[in-house]
Protein backbone atom coordinates (compact mmCIF):
# COMPACT_ATOMS: atom_id res chain seq x y z
CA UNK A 1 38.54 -0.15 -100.15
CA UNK A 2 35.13 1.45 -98.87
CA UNK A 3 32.66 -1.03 -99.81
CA UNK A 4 28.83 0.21 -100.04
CA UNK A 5 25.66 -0.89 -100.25
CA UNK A 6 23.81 0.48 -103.50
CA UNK A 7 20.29 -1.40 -104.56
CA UNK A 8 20.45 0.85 -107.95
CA UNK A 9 24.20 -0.78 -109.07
CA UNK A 10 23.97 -4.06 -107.10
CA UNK A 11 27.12 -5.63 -107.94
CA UNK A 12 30.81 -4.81 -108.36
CA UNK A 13 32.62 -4.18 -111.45
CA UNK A 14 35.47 -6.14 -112.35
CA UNK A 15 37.90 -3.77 -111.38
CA UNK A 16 36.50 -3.08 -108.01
CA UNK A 17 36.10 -7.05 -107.36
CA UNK A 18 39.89 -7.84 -108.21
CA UNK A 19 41.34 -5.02 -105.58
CA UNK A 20 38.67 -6.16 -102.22
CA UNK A 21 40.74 -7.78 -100.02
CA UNK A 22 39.38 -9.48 -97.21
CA UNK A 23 40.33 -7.11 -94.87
CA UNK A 24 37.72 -4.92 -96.53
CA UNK A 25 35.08 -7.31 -96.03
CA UNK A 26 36.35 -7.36 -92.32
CA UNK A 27 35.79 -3.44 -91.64
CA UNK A 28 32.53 -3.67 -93.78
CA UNK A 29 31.19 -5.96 -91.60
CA UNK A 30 32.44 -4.32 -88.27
CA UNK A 31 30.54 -1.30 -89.48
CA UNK A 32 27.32 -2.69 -90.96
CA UNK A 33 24.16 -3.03 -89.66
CA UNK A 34 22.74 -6.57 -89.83
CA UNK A 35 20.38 -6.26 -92.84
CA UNK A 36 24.03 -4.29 -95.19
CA UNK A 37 25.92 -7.77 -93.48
CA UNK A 38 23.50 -9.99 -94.85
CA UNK A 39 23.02 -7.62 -98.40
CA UNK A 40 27.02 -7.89 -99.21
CA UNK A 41 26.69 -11.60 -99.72
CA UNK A 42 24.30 -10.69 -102.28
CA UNK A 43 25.75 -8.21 -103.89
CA UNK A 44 29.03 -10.64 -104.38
CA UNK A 45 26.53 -13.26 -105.58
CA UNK A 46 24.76 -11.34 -108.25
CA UNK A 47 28.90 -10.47 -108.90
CA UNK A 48 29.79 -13.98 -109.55
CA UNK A 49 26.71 -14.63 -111.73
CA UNK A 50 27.44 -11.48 -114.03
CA UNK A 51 31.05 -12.28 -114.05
CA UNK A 52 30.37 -15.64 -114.93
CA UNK A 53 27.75 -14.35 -117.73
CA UNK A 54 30.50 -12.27 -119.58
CA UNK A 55 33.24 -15.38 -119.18
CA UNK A 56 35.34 -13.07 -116.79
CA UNK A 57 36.82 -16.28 -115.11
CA UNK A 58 39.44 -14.57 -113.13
CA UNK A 59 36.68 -11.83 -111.54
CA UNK A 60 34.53 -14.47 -111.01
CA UNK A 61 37.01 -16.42 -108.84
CA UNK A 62 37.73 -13.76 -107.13
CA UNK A 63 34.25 -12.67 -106.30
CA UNK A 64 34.07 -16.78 -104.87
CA UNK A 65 37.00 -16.89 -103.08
CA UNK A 66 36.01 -13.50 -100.71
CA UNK A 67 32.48 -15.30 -100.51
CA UNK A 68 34.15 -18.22 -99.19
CA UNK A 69 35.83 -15.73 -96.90
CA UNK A 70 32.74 -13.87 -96.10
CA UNK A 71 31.06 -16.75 -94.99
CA UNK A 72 33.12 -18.77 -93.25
CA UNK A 73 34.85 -15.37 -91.49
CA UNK A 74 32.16 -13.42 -91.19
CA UNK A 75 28.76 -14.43 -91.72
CA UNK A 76 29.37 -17.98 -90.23
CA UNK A 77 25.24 -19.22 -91.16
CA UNK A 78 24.05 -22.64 -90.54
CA UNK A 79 26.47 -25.15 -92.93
CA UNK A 80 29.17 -22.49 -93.52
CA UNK A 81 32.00 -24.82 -93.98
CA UNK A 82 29.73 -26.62 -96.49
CA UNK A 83 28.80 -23.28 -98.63
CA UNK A 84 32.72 -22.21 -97.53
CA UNK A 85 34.16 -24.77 -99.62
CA UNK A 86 31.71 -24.91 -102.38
CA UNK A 87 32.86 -21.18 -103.15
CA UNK A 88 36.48 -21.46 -102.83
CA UNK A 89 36.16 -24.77 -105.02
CA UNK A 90 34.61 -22.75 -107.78
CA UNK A 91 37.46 -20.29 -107.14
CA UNK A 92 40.47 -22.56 -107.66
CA UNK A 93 38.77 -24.48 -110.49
CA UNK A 94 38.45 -21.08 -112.66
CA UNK A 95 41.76 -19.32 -111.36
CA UNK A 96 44.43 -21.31 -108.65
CA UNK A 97 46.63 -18.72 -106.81
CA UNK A 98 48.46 -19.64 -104.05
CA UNK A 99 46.10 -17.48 -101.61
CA UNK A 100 42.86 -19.42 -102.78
CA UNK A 101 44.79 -22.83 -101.97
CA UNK A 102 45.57 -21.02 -98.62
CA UNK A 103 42.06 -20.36 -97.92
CA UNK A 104 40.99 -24.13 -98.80
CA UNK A 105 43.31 -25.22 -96.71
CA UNK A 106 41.80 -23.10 -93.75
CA UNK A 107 38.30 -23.85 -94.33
CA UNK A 108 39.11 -27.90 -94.78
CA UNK A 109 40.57 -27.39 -91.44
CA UNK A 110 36.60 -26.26 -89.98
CA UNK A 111 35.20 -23.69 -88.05
């Protein structure tokens, strides 16, 4: 999925949120400039909190399991594991799938 930057619609719709794969935030990131790297974290933030505002649990997960992703992949900021794990917490507390546990099994293992 082509994932853009748009400061009028900040935030994914459910539907959009449940079909990124990490892959996608992969090739976003490859072809982003630094300021659109730093802006998708937001965008998936102001997700979860809008996801989390209309009680769509399994959206919301999903929109804090590819943060977790994002930035322990991708972004990699001061205290990533830290941030990492708080995300991917939040995502198997609201909707446990086997590739969340995956994922928390990777980040426990540090960066």
């Amino acid at each position: 999925m082509k994932i853009r930057i748009d400061f009028g619609h900040p935030y994914f719709e459910e539907k959009e949120i449940l079909e990124l794969a990490p892959d996608d935030l992969d090739r976003f990131y490859g072809d982003a400039d630094e300021v659109d790297r730093l802006n998708l974290f937001f965008v998936l933030e102001a997700s979860l909190h809008r996801f989390q505002g209309k009680n769509s649990m399994k959206a919301a997960a999903r929109c804090a399991f590819l943060m977790a992703y994002y930035l322990f992949i991708a972004l990699t900021p001061p205290a990533s594991f830290e941030l990492a794990e708080y995300y991917i917490d939040r995502a198997l507390e609201w909707d446990e799938t086997p590739e969340y546990r995956r994922w928390k099994k990777n980040i426990d293992e540090g960066n």
